[in-house]
C-alpha atoms as a PDB file:
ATOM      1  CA  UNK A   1     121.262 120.129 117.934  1.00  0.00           C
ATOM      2  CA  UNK A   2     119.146 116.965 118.581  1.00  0.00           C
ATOM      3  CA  UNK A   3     116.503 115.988 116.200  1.00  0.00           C
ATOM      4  CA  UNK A   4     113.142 115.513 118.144  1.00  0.00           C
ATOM      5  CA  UNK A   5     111.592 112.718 117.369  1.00  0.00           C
ATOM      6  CA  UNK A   6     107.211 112.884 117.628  1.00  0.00           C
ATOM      7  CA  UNK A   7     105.719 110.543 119.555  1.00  0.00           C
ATOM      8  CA  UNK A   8     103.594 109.792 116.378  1.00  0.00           C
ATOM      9  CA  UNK A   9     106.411 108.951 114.490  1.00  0.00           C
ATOM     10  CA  UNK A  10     107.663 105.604 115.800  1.00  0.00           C
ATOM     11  CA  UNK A  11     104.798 103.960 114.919  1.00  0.00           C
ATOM     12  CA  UNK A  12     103.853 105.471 111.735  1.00  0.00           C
ATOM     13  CA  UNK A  13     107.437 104.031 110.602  1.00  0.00           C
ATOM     14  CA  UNK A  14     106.613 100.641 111.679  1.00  0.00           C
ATOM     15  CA  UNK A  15     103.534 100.778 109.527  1.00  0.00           C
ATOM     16  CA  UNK A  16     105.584 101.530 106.274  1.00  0.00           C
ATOM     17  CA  UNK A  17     107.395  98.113 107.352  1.00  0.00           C
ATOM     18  CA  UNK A  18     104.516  96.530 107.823  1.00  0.00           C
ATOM     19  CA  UNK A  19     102.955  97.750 104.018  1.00  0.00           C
ATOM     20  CA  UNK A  20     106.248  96.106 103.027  1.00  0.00           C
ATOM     21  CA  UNK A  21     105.520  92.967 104.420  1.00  0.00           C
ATOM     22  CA  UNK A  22     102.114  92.833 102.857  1.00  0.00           C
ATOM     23  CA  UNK A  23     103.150  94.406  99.835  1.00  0.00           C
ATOM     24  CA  UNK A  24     100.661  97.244 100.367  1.00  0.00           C
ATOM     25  CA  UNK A  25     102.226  99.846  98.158  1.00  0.00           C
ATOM     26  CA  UNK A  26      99.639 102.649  98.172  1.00  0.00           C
ATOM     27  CA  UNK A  27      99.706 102.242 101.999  1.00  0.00           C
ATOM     28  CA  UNK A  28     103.222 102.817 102.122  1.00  0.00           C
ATOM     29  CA  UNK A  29     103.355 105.502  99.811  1.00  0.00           C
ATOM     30  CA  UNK A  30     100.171 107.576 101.857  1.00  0.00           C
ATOM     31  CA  UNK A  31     102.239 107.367 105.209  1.00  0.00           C
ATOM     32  CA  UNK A  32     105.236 108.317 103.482  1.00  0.00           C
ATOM     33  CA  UNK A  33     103.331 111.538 101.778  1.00  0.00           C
ATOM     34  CA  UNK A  34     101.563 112.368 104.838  1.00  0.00           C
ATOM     35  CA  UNK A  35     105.251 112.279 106.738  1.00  0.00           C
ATOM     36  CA  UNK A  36     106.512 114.290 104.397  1.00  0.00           C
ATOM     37  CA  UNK A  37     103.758 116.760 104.509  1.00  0.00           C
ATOM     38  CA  UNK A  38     103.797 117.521 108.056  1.00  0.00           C
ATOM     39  CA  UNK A  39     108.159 117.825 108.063  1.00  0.00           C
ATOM     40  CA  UNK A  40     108.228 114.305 109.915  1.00  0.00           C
ATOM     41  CA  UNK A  41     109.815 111.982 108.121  1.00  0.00           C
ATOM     42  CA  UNK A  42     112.987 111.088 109.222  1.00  0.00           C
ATOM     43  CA  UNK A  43     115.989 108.839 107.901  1.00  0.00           C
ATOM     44  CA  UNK A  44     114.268 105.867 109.286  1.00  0.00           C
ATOM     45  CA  UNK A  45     111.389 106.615 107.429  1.00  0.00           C
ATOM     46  CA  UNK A  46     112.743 106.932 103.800  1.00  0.00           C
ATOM     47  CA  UNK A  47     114.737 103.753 104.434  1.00  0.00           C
ATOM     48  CA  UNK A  48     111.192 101.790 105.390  1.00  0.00           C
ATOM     49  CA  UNK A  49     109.594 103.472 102.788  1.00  0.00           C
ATOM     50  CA  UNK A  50     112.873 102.437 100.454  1.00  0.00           C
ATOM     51  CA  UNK A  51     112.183  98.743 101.106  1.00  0.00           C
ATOM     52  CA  UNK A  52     108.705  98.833 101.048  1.00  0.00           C
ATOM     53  CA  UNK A  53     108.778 100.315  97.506  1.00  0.00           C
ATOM     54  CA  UNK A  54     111.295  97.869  96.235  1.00  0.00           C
ATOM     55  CA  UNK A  55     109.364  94.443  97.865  1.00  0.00           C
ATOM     56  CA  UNK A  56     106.173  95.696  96.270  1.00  0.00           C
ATOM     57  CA  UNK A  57     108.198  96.304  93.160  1.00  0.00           C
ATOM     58  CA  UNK A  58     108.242 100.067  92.503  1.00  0.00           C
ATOM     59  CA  UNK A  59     111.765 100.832  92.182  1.00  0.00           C
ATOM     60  CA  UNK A  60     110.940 104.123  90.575  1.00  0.00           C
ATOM     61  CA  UNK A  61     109.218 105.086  93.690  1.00  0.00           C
ATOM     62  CA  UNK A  62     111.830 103.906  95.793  1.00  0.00           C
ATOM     63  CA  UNK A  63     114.804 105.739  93.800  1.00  0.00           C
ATOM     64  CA  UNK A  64     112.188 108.846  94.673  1.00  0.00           C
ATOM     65  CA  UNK A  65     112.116 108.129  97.681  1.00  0.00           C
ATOM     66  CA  UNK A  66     116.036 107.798  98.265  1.00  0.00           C
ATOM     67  CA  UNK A  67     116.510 111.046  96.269  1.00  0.00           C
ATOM     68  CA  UNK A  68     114.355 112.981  98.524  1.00  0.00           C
ATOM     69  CA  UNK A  69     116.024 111.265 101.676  1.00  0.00           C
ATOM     70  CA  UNK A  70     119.274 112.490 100.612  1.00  0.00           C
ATOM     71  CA  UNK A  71     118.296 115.535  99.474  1.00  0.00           C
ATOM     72  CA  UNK A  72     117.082 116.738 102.947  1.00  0.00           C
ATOM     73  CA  UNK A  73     120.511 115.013 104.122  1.00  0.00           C
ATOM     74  CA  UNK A  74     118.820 112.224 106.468  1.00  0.00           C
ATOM     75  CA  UNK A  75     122.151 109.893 105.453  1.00  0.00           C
ATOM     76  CA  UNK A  76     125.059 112.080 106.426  1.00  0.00           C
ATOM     77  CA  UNK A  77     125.415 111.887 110.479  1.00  0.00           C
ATOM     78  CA  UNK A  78     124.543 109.515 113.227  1.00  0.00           C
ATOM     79  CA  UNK A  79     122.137 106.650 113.203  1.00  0.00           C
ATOM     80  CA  UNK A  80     121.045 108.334 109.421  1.00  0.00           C
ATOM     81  CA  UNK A  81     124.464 106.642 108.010  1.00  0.00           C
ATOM     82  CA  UNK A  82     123.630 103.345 108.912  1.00  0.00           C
ATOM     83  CA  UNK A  83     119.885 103.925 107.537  1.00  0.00           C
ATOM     84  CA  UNK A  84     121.559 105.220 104.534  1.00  0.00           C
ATOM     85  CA  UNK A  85     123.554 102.460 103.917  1.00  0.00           C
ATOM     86  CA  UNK A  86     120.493 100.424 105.076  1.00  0.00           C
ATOM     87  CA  UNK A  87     118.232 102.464 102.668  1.00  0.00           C
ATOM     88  CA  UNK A  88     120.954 102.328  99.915  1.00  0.00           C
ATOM     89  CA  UNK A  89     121.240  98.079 100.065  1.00  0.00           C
ATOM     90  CA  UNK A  90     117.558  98.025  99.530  1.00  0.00           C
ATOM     91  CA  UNK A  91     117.858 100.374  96.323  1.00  0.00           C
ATOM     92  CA  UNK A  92     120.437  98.009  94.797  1.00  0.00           C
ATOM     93  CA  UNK A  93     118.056  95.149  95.868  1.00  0.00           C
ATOM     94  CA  UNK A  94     115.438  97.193  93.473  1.00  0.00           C
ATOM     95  CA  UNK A  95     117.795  97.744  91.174  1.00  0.00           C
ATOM     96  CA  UNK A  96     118.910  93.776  90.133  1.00  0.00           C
ATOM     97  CA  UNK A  97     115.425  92.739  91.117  1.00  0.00           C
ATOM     98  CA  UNK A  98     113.036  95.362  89.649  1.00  0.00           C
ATOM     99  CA  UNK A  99     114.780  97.786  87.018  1.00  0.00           C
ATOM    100  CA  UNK A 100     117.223  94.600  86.089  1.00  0.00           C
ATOM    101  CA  UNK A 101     119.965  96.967  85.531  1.00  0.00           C
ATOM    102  CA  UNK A 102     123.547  96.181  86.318  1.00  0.00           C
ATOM    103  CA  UNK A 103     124.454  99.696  85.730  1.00  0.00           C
ATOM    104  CA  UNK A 104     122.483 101.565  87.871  1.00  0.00           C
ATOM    105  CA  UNK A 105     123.685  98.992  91.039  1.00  0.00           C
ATOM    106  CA  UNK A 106     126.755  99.604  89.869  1.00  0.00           C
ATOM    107  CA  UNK A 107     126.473 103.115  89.887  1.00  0.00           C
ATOM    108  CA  UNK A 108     124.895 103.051  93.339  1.00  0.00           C
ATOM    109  CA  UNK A 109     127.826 100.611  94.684  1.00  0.00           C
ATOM    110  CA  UNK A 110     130.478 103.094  93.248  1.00  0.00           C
ATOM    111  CA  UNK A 111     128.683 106.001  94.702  1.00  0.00           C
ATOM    112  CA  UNK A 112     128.462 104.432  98.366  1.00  0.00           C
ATOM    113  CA  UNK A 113     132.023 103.028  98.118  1.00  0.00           C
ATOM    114  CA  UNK A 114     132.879 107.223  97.667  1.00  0.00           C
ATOM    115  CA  UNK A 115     131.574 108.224 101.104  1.00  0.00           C
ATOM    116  CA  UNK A 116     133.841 109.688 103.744  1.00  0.00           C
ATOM    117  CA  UNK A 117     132.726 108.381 106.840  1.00  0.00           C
ATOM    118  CA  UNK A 118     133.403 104.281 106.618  1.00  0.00           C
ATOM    119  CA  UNK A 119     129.852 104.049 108.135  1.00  0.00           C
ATOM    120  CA  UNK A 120     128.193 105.016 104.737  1.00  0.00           C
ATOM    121  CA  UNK A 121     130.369 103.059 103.291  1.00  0.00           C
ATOM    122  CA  UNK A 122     129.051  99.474 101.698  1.00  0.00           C
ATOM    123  CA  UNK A 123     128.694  96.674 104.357  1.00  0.00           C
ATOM    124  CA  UNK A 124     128.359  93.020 104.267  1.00  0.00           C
ATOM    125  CA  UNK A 125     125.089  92.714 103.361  1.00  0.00           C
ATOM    126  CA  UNK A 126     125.421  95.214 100.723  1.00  0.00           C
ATOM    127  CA  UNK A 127     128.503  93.340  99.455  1.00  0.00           C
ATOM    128  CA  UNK A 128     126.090  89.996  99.261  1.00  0.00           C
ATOM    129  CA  UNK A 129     123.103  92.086  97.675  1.00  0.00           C
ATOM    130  CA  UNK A 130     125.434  93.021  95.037  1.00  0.00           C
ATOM    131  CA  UNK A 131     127.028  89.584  94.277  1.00  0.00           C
ATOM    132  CA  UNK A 132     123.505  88.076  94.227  1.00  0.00           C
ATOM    133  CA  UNK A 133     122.546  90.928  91.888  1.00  0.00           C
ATOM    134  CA  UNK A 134     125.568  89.933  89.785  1.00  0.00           C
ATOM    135  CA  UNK A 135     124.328  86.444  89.736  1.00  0.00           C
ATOM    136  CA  UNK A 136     120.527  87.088  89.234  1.00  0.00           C
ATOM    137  CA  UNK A 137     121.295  89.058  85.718  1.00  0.00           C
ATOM    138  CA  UNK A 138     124.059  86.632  85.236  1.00  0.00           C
ATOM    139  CA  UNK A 139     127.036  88.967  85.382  1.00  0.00           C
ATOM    140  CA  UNK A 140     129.623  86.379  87.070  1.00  0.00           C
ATOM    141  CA  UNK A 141     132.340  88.846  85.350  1.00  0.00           C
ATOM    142  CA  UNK A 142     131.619  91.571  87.701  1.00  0.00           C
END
């Protein structure tokens, strides 16, 4: 089986990175609901859609978001474990940043250390996310 990818699709996504970059949060979330609505979105998507939720500062949204990513399994095989992880960094990002809670990046860090393929696993750049996160709420302890 080989997801197919609409032409439509590719572009759409860059425009959820783009409403990140402008902090346009009701942009982001219309392209992500109309994705969703016709069966579209893709792991790509939720992980654009992830950041752009956390940079405009809606880390409800963007734990939403994740959920619903995961729930349709768009982080378990391919190029969707690297968005995962991808998607996952930004969450923790939204996290220390937004929520300012050390337990739920924690949580999130223990959950991704858990996965069975090493690709899901927690990266550099999650590592760093974390330890600035640790630093930002001034937990030098953990």
């Amino acid at each position: 089986w080989v997801p197919v990818v609409r032409e439509e699709l590719v572009p759409m996504n860059q425009k959820i990175t783009e409403c990140a970059r402008c902090r346009d949060l009701q942009g982001a979330r219309e392209i992500l609901e109309e994705l969703e609505g016709k069966g579209w979105a893709n792991a790509y998507t939720y992980t654009n859609a992830v950041n752009a939720f956390v940079r405009c500062g809606d880390w409800q949204g963007a734990a939403a978001a994740l959920a619903r990513g995961t729930f349709k399994s768009m982080f378990k095989k391919g190029a969707g474990l690297t968005s995962g992880v991808i998607a996952r960094t930004a969450m923790m990002k939204g996290f220390f940043e937004c929520a300012r809670s050390m337990p739920l990046a924690k949580d999130l860090y223990k959950k991704m250390e858990q996965e069975e393929l090493a690709e899901g696993r927690p990266n550099t750049r999650t590592a760093n996310t974390f330890l600035r996160g640790c630093l930002l709420l001034g937990a030098v302890s953990e």
